[in-house]
C-alpha atoms as a PDB file:
ATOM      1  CA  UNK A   1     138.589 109.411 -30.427  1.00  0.00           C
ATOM      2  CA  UNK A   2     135.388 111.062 -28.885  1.00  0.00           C
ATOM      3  CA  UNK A   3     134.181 114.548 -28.768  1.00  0.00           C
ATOM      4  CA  UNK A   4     131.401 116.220 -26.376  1.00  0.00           C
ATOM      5  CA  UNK A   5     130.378 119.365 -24.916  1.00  0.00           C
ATOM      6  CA  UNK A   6     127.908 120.184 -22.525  1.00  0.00           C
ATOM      7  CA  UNK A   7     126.925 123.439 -21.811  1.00  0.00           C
ATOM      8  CA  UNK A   8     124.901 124.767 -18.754  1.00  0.00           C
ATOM      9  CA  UNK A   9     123.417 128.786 -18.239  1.00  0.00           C
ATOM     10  CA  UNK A  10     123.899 130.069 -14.775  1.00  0.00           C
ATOM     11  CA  UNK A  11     121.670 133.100 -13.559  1.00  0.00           C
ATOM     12  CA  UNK A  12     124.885 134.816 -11.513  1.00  0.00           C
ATOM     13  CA  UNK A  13     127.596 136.875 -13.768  1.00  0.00           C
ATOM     14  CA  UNK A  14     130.051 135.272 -15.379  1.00  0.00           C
ATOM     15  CA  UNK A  15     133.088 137.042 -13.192  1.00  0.00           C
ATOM     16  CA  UNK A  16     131.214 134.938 -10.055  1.00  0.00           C
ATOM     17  CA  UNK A  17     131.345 131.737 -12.003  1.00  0.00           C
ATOM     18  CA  UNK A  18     135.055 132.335 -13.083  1.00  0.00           C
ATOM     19  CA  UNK A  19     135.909 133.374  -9.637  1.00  0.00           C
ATOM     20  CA  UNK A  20     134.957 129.700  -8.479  1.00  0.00           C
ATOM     21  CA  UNK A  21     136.685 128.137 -11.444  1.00  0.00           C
ATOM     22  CA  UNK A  22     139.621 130.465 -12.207  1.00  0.00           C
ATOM     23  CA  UNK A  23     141.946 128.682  -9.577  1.00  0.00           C
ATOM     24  CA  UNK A  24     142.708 125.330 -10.739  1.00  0.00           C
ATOM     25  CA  UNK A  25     144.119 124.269  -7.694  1.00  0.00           C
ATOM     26  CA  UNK A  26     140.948 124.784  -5.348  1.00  0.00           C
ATOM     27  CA  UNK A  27     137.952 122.399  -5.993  1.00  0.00           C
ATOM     28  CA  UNK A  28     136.210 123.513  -2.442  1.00  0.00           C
ATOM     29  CA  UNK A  29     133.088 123.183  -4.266  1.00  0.00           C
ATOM     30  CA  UNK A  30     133.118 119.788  -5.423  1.00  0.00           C
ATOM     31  CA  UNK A  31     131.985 117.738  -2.662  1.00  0.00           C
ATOM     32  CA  UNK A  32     133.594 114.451  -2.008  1.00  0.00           C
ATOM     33  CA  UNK A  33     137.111 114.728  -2.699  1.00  0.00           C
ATOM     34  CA  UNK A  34     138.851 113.872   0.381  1.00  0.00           C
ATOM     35  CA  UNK A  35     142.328 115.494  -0.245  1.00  0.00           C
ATOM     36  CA  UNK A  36     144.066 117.838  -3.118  1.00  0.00           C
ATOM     37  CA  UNK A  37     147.747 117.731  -3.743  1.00  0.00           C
ATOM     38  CA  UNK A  38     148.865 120.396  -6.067  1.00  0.00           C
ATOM     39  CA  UNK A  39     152.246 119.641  -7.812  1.00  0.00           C
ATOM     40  CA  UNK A  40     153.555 122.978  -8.783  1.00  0.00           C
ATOM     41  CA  UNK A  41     151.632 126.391 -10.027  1.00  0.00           C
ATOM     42  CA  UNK A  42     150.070 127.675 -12.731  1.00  0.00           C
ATOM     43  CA  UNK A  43     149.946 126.293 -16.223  1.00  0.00           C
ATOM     44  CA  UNK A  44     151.850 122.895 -16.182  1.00  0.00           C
ATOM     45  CA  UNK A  45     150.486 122.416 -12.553  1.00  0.00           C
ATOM     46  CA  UNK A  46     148.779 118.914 -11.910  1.00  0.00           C
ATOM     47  CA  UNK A  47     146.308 118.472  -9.208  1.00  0.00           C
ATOM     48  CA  UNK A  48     145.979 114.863  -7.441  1.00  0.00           C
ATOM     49  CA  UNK A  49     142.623 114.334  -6.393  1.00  0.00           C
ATOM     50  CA  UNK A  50     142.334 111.969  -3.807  1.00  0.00           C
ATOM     51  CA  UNK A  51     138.724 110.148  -3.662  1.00  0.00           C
ATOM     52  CA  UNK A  52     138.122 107.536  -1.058  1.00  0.00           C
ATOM     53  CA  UNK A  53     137.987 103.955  -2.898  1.00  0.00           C
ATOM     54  CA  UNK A  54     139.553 105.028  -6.061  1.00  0.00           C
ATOM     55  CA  UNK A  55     143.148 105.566  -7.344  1.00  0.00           C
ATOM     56  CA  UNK A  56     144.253 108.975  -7.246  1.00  0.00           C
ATOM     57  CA  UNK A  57     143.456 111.226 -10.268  1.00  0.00           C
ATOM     58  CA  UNK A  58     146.161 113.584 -11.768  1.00  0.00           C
ATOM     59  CA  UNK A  59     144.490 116.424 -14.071  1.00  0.00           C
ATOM     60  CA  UNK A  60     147.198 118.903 -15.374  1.00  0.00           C
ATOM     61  CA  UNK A  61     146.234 122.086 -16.485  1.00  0.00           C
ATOM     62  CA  UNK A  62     147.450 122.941 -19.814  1.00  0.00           C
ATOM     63  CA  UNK A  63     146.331 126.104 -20.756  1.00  0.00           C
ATOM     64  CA  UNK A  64     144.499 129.221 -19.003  1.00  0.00           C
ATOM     65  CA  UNK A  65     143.314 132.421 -20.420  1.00  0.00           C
ATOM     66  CA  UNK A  66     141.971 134.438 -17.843  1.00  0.00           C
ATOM     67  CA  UNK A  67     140.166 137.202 -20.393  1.00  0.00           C
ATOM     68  CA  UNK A  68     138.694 134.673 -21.903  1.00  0.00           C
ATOM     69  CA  UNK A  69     137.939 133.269 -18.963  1.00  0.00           C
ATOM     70  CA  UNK A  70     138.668 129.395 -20.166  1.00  0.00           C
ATOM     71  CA  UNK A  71     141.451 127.020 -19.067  1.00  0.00           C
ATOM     72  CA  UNK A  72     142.318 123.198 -20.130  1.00  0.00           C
ATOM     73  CA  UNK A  73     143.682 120.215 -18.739  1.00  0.00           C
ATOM     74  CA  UNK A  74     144.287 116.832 -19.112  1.00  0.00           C
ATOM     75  CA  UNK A  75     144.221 113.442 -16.921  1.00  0.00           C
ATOM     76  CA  UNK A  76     147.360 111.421 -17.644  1.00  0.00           C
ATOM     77  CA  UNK A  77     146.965 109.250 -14.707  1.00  0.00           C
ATOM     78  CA  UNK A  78     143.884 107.945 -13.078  1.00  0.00           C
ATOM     79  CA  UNK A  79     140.629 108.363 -15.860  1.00  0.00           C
ATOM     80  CA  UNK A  80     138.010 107.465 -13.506  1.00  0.00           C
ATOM     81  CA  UNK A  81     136.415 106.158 -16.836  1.00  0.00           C
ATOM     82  CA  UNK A  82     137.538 103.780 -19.625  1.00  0.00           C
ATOM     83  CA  UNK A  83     138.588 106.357 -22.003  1.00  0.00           C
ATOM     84  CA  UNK A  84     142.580 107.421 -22.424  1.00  0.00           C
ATOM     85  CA  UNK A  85     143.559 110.462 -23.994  1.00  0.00           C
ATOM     86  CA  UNK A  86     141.338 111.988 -21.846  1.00  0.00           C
ATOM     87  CA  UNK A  87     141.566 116.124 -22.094  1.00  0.00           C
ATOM     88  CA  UNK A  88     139.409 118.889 -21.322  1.00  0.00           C
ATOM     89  CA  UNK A  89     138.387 122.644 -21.979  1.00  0.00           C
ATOM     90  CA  UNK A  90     135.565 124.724 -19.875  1.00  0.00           C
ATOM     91  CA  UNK A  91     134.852 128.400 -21.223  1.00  0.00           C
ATOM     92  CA  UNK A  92     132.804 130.924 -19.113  1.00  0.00           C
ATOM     93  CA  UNK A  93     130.456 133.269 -20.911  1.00  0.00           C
ATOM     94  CA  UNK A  94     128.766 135.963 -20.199  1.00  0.00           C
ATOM     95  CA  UNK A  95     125.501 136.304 -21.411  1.00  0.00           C
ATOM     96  CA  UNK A  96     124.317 139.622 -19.917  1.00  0.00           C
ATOM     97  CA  UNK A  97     125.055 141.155 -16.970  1.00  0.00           C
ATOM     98  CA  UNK A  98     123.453 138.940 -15.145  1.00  0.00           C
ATOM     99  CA  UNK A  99     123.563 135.679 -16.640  1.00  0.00           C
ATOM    100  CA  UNK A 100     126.692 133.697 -17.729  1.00  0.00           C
ATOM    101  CA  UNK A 101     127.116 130.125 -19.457  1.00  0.00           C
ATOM    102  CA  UNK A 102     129.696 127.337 -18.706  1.00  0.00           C
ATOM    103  CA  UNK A 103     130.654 125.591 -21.874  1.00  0.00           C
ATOM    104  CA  UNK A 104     133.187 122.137 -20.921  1.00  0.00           C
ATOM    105  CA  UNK A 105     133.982 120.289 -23.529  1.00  0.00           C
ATOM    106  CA  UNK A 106     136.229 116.846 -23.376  1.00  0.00           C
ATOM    107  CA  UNK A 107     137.899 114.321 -25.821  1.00  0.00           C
ATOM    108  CA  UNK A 108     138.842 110.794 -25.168  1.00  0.00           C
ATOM    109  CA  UNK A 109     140.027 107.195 -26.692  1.00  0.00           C
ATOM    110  CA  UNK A 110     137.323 104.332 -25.129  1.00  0.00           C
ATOM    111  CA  UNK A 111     139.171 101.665 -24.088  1.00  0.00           C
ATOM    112  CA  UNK A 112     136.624  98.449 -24.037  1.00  0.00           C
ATOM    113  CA  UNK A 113     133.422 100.535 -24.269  1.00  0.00           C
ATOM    114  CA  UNK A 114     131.373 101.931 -27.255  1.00  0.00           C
ATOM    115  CA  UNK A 115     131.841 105.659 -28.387  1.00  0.00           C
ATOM    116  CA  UNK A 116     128.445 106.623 -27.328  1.00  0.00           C
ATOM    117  CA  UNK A 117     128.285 105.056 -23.567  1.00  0.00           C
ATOM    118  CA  UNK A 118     131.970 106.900 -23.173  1.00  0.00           C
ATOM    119  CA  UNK A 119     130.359 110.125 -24.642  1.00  0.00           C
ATOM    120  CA  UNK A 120     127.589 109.104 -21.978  1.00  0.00           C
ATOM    121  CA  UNK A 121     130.113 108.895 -19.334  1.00  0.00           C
ATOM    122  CA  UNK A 122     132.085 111.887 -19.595  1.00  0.00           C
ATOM    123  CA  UNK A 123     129.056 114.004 -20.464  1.00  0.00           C
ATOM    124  CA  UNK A 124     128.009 112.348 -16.965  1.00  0.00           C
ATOM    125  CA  UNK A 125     131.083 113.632 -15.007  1.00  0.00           C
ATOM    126  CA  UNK A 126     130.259 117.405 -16.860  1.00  0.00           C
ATOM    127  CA  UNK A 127     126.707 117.721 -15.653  1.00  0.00           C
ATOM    128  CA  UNK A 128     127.759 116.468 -12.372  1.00  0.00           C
ATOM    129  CA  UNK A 129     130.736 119.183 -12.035  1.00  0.00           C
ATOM    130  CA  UNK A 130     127.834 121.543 -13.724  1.00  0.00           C
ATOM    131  CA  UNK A 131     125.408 120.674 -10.907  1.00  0.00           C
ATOM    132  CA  UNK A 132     128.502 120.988  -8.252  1.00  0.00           C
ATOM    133  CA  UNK A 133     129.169 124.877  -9.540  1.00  0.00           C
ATOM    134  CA  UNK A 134     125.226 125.534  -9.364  1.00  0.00           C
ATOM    135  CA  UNK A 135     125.271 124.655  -5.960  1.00  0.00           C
ATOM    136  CA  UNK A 136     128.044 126.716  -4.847  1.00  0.00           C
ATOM    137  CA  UNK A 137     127.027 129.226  -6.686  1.00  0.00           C
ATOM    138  CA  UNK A 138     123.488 129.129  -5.135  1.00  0.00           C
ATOM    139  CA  UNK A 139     125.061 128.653  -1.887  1.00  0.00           C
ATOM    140  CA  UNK A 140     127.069 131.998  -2.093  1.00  0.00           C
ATOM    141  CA  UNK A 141     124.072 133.821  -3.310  1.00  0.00           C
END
């Protein structure tokens, strides 16, 4: 089993950041998904993302605590990497009124790779999703 966490420091307030991320079930800002099927509501809810050329992706949110402002989930069916096992936490915090950080932090079993390129890889998918909520965010300012 691997552990990472990447963390990224946006210059918006947190509430902004967790207003993007607080509804599991909307990923408007994460282009190239190409449909989202959501499977039931709230906590146990899985969404099937849909991404042309690959096997659909089920991530199931475990857990959300909206004054913390964190949730986590898990992918039981479609890892787009070779990891199983796969789950996931993110935590919004704000820094001052004005600033906020993103902390997302994942664990996995590699399945035919070494622990550090699957590290590599997931920490890959984080700063991507990172540089996806930067955008948005950037775009809404």
């Amino acid at each position: 089993m691997v552990e990472t966490h990447l963390a990224r420091e946006f210059n918006v307030p947190a509430a902004k950041v967790w207003a993007l991320l607080e509804d599991f079930g909307d990923l408007s800002w994460a282009p190239g998904i190409d449909k989202i099927e959501l499977l039931g509501s709230g906590v146990g809810m899985t969404r099937r993302l849909h991404i042309k050329g690959m096997d659909p992706i089920d991530e199931v949110l475990t857990a959300q605590d909206v004054s913390t402002m964190s949730f986590s989930y898990n992918i039981p069916r479609g890892v787009p990497m070779p990891v199983s096992d796969y789950s996931a936490n993110a935590k919004v915090t704000e820094l001052d009124g004005a600033r906020s950080r993103v902390d997302w932090y994942g664990r996995a079993e590699p399945k035919g790779v070494r622990d550090d390129e699957a590290v590599a890889m997931i920490n890959g998918a984080y700063q991507m999703l990172l540089q996806w909520l930067d955008d948005a965010l950037a775009a809404k300012a």
